[in-house]
N, C-alpha and C. Protein backbone atom coordinates (compact mmCIF):
# COMPACT_ATOMS: atom_id res chain seq x y z
N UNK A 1 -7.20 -18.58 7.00
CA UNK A 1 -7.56 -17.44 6.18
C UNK A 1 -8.04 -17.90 4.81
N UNK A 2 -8.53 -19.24 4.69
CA UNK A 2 -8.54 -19.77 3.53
C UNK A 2 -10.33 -19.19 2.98
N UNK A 3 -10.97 -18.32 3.83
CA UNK A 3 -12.02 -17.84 3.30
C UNK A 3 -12.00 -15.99 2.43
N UNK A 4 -10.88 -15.56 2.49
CA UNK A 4 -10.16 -14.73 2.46
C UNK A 4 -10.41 -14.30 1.41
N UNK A 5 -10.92 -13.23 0.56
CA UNK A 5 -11.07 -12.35 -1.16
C UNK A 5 -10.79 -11.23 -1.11
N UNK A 6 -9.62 -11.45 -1.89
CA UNK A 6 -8.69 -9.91 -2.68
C UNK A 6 -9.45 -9.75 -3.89
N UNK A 7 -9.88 -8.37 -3.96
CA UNK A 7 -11.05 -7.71 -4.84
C UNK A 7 -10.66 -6.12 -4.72
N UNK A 8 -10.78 -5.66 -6.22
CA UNK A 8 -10.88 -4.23 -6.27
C UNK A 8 -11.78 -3.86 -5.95
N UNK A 9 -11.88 -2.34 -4.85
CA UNK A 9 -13.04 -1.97 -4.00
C UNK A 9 -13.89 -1.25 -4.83
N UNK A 10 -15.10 -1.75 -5.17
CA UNK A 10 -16.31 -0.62 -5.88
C UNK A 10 -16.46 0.85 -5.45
N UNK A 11 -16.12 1.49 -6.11
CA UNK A 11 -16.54 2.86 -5.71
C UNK A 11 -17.46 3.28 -4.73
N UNK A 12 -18.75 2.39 -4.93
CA UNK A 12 -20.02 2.88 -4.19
C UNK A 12 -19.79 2.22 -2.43
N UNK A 13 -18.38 1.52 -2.53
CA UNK A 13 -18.05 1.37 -1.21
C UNK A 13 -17.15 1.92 -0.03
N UNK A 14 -16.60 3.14 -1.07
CA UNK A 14 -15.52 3.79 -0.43
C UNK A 14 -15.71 4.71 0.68
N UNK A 15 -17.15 5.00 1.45
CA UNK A 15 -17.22 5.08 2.68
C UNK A 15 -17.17 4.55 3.40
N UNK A 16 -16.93 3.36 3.40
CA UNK A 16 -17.08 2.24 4.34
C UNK A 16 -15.53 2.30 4.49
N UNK A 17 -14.58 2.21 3.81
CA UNK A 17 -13.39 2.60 3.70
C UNK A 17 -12.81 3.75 3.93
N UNK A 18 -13.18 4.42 3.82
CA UNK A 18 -12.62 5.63 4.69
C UNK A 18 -13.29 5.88 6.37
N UNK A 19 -14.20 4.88 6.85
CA UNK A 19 -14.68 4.69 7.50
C UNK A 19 -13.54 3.64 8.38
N UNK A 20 -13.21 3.01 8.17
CA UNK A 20 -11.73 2.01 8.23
C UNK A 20 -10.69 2.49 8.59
N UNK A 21 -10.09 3.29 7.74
CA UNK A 21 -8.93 4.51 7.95
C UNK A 21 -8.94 5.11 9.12
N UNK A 22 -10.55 6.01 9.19
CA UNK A 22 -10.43 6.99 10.16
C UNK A 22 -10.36 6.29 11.60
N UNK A 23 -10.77 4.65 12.05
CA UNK A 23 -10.75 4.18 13.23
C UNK A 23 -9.31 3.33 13.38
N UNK A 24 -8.25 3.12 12.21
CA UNK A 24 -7.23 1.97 12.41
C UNK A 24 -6.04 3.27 12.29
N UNK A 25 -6.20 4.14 10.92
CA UNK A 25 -4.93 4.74 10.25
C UNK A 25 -5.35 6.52 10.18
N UNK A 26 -5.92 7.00 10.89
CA UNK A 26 -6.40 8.15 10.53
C UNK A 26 -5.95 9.43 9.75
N UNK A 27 -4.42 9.10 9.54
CA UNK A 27 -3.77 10.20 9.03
C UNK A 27 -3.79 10.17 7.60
N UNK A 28 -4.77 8.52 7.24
CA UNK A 28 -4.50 9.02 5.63
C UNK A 28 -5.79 9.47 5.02
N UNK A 29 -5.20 10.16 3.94
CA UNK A 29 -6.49 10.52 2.93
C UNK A 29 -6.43 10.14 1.54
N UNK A 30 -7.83 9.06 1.34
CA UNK A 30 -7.77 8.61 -0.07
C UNK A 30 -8.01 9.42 -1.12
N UNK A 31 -7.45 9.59 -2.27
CA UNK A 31 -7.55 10.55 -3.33
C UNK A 31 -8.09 9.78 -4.42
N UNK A 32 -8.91 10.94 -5.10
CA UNK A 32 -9.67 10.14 -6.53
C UNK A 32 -8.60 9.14 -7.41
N UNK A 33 -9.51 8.39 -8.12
CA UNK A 33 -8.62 7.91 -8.95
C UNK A 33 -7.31 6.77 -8.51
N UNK A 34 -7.24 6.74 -7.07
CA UNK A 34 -6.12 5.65 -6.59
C UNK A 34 -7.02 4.17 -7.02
N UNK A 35 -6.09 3.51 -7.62
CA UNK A 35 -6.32 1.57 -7.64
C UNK A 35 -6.58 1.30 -6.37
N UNK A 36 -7.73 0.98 -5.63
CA UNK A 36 -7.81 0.02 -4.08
C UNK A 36 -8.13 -1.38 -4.62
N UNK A 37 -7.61 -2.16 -3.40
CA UNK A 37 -7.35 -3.62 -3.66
C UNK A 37 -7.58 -3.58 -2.12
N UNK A 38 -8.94 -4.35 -1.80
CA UNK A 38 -9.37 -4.76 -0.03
C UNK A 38 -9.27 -6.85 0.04
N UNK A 39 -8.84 -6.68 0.97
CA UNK A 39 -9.08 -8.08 1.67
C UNK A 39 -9.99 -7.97 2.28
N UNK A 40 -10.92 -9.19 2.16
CA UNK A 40 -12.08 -8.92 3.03
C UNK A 40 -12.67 -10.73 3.06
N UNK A 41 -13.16 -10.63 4.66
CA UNK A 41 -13.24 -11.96 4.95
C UNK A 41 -14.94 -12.53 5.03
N UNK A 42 -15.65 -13.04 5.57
CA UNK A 42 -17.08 -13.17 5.56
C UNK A 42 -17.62 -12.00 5.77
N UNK A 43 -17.27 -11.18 7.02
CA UNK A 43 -18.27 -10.52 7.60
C UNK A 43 -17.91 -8.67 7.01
N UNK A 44 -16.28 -8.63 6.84
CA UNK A 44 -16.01 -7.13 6.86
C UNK A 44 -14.34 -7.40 5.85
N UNK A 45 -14.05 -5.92 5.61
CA UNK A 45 -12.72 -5.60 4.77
C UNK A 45 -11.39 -5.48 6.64
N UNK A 46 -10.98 -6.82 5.53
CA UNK A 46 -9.66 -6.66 6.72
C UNK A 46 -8.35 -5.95 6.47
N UNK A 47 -8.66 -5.77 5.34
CA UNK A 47 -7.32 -5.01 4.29
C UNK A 47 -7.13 -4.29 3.49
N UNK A 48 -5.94 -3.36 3.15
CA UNK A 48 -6.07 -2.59 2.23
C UNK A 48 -4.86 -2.68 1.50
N UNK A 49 -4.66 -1.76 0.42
CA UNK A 49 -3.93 -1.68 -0.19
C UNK A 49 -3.94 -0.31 -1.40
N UNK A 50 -3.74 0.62 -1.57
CA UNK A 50 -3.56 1.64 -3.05
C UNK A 50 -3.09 1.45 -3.47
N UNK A 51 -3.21 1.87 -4.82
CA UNK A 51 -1.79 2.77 -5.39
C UNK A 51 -2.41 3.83 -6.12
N UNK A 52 -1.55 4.97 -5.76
CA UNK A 52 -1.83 6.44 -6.48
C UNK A 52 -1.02 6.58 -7.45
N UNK A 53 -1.32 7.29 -8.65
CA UNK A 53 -0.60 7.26 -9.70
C UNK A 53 0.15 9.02 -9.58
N UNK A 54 1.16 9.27 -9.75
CA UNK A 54 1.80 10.23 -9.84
C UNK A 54 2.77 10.26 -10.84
N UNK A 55 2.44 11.28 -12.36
CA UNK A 55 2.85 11.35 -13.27
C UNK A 55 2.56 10.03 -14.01
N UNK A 56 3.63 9.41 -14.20
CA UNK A 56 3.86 8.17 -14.78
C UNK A 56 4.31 6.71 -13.72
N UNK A 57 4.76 7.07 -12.95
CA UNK A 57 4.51 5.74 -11.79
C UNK A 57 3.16 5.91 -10.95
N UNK A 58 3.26 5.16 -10.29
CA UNK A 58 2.40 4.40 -8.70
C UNK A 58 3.12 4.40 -7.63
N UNK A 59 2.72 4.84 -6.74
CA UNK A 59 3.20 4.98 -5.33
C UNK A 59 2.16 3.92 -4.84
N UNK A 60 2.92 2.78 -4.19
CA UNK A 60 2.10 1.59 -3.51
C UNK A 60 1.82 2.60 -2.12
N UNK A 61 0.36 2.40 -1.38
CA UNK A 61 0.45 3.56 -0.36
C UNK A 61 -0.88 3.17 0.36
N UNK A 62 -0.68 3.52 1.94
CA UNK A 62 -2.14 3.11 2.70
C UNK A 62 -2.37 1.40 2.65
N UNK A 63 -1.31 0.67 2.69
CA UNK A 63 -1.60 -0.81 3.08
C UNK A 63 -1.63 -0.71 4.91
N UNK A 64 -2.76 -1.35 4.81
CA UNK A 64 -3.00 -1.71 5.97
C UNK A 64 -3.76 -3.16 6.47
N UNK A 65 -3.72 -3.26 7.69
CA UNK A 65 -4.29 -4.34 8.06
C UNK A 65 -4.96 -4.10 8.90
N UNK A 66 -6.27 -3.89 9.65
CA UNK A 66 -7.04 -3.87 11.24
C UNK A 66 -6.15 -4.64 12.10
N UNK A 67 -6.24 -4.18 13.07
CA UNK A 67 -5.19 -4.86 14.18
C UNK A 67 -5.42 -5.96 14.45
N UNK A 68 -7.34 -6.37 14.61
CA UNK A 68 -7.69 -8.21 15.32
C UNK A 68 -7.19 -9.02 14.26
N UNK A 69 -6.66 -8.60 12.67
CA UNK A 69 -6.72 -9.44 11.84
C UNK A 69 -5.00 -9.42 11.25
N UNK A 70 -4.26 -9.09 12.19
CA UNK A 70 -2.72 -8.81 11.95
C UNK A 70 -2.40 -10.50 12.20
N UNK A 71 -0.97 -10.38 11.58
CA UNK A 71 -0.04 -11.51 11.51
C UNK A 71 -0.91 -12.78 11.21
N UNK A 72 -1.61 -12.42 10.36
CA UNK A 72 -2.36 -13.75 9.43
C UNK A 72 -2.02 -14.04 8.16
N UNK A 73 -1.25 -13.13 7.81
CA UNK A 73 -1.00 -13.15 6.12
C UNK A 73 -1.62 -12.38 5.56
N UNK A 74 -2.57 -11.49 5.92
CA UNK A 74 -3.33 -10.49 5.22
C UNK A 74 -2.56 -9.82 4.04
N UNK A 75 -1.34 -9.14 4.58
CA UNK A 75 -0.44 -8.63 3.63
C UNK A 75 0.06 -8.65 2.64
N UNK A 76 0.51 -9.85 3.25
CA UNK A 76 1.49 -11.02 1.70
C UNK A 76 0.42 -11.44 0.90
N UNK A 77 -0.96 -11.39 1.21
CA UNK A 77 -1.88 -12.32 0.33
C UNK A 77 -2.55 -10.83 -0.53
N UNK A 78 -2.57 -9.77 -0.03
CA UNK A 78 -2.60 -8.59 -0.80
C UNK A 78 -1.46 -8.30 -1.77
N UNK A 79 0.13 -8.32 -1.17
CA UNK A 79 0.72 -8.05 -2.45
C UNK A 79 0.76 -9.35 -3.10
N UNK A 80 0.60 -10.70 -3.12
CA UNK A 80 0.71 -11.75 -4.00
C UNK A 80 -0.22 -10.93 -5.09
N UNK A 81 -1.45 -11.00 -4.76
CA UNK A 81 -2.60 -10.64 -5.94
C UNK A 81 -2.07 -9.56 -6.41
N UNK A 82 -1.53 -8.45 -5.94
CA UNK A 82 -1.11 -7.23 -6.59
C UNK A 82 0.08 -7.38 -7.79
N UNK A 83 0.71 -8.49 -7.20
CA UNK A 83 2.11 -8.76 -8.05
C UNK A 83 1.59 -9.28 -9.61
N UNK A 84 0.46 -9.84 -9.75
CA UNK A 84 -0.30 -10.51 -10.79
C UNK A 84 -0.98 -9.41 -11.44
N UNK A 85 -1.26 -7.98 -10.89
CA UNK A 85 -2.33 -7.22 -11.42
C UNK A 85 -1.78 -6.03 -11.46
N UNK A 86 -0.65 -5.53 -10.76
CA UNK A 86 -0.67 -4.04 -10.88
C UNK A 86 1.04 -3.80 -10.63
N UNK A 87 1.56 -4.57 -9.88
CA UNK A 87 3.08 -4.49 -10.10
C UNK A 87 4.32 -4.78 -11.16
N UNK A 88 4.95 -3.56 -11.34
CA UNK A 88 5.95 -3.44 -12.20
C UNK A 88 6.70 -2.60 -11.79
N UNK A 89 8.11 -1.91 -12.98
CA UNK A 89 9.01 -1.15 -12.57
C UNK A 89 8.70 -0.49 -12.03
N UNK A 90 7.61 0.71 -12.53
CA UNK A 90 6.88 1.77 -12.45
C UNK A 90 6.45 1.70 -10.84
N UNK A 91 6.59 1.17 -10.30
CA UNK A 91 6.18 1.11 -8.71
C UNK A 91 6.84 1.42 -7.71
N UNK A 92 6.52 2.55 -6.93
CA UNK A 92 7.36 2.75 -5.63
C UNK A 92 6.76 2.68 -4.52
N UNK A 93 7.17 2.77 -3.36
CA UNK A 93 6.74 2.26 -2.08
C UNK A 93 7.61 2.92 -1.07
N UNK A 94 7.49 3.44 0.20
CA UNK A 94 8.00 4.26 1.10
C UNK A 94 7.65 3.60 2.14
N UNK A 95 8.43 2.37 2.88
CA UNK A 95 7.93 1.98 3.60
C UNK A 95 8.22 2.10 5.25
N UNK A 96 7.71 1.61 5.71
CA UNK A 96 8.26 1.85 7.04
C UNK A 96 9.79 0.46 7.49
N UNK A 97 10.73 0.92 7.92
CA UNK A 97 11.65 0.12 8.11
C UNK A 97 11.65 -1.42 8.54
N UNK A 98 10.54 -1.58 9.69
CA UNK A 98 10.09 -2.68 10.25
C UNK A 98 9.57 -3.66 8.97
N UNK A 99 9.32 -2.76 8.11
CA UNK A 99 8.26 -3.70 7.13
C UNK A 99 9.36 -4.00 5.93
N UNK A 100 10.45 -3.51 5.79
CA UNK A 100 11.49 -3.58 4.58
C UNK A 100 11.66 -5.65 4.48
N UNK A 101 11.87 -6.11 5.09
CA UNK A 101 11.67 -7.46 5.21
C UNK A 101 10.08 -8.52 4.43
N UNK A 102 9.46 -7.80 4.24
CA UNK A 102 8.19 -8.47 4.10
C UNK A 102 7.70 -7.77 2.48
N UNK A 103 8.12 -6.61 2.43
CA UNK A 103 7.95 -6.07 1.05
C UNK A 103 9.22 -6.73 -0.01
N UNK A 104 10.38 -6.61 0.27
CA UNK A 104 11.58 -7.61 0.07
C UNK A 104 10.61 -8.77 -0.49
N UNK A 105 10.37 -9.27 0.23
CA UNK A 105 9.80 -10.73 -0.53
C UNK A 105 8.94 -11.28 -1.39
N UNK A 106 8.53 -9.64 -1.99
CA UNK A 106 7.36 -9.77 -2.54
C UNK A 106 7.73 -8.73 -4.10
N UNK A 107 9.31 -8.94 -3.66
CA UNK A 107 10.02 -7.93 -5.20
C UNK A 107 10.53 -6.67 -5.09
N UNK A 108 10.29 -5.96 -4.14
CA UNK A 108 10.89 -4.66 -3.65
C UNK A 108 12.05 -4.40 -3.24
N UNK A 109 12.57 -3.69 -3.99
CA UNK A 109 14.00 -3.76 -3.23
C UNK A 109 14.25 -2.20 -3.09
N UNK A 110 15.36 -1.91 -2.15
CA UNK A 110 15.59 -0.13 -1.59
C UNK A 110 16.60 0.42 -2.64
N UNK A 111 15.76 1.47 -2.63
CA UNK A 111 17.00 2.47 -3.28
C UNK A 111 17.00 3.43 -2.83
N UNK A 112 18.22 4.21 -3.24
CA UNK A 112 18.90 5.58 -3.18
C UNK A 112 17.65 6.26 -3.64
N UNK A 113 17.46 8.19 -2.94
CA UNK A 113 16.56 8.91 -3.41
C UNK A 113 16.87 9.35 -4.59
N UNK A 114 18.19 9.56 -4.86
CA UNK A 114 18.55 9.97 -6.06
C UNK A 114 17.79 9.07 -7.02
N UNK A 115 17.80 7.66 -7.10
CA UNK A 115 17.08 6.96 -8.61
C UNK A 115 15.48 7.17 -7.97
N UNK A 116 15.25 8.05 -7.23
CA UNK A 116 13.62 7.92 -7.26
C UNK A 116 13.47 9.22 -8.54
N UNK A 117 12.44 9.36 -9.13
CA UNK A 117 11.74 10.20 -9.96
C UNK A 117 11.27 11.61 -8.85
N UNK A 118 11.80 12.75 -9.72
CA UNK A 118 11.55 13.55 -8.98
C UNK A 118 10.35 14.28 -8.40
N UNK A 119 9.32 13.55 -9.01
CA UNK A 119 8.12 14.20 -8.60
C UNK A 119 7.53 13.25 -7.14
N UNK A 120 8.61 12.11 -6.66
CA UNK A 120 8.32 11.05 -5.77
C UNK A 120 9.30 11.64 -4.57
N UNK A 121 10.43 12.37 -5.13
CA UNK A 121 11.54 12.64 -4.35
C UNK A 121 10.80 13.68 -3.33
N UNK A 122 10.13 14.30 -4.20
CA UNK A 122 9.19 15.61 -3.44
C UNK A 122 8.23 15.05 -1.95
N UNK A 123 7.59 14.21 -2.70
CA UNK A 123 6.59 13.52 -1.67
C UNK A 123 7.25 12.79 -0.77
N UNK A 124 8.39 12.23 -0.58
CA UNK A 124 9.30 11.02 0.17
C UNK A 124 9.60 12.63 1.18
N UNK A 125 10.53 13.92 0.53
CA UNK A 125 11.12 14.00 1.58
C UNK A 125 9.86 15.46 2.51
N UNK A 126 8.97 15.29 2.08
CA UNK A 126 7.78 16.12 2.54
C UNK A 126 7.42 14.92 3.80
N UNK A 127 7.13 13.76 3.47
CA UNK A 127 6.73 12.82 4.48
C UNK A 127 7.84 12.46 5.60
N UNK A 128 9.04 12.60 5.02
CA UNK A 128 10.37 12.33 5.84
C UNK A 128 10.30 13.39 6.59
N UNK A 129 10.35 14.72 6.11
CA UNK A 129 10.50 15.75 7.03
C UNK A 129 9.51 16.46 8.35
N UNK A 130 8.45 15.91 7.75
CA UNK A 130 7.24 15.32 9.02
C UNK A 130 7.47 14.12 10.34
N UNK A 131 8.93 13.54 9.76
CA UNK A 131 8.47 12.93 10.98
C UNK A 131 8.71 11.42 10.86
N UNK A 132 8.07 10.69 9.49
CA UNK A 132 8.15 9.22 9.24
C UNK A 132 9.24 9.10 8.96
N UNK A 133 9.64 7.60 9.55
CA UNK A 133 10.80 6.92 9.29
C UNK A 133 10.71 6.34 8.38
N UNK A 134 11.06 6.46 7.07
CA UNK A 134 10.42 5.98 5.73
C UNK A 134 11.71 5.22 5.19
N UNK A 135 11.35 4.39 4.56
CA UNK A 135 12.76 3.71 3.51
C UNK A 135 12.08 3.60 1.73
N UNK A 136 12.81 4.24 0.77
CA UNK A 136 12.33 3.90 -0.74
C UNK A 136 12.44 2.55 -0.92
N UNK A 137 11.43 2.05 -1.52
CA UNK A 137 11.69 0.91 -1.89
C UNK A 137 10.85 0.74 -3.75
N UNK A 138 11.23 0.45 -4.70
CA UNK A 138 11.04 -0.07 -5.74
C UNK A 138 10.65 -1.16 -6.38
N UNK A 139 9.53 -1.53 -7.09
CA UNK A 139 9.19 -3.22 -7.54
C UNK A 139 10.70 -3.45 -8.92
N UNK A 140 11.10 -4.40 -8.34
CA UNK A 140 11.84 -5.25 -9.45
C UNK A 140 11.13 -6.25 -9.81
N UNK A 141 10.53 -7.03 -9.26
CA UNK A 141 9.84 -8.58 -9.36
C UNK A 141 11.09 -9.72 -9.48
């Protein structure tokens, strides 16, 4: 993966990206104004990454990977660069359980809903009550 560039996505490319979504992740929808951060290798974007700002934090949100390009490091090499550019307290993350191990290592640690901010508490248990198996997780670094 050593040909590999983490780059904030230009605006004038964000169809191509939601173009991405709708064939790997279809249920999400990107909103104005989110930070994107793509991995992308010679030919195409193998990766993603947001963060939406709500109030005064960031909700880390919509990381993904295309499936041919899984278990390469795509991930970890997205939040490394992120940890340098956009991670701090102010950061939350809802992740899926399977993944609590891999965000862990990259500074996240779980908390109680109670220390989430209540305008996050809203969105966690709107997504919880849909259905996802979600865990809070928080940047400490």
């Amino acid at each position: 993966m050593n040909s590999l560039i983490i780059k904030s996505l230009e605006p004038i490319r964000l169809p191509i990206l939601k173009k991405l979504y709708k064939a790997h992740y279809p249920s999400t929808k990107i909103k104005g104004g989110e930070h994107i951060f793509v991995a992308e290798n010679a030919t195409s974007i193998v990766g993603v990454v947001r963060f939406r700002n709500i109030d005064k934090w960031q909700l880390l949100t919509g990381m993904m990977v295309v499936p041919d390009a899984r278990r390469q490091g795509i991930a970890s090499r997205l939040l490394q660069y992120c940890q340098s550019t956009m991670l701090n307290e102010n950061v939350y993350c809802f992740a899926y359980v399977h993944l609590q191990q891999m965000y862990s290592a990259y500074g996240f640690r779980c908390i109680d809903i109670e220390a989430l901010p209540a305008s996050l508490q809203k969105l966690y248990l709107r997504y919880t009550q849909a259905g996802k198996p979600l865990i809070i997780m928080q940047y400490c670094g």
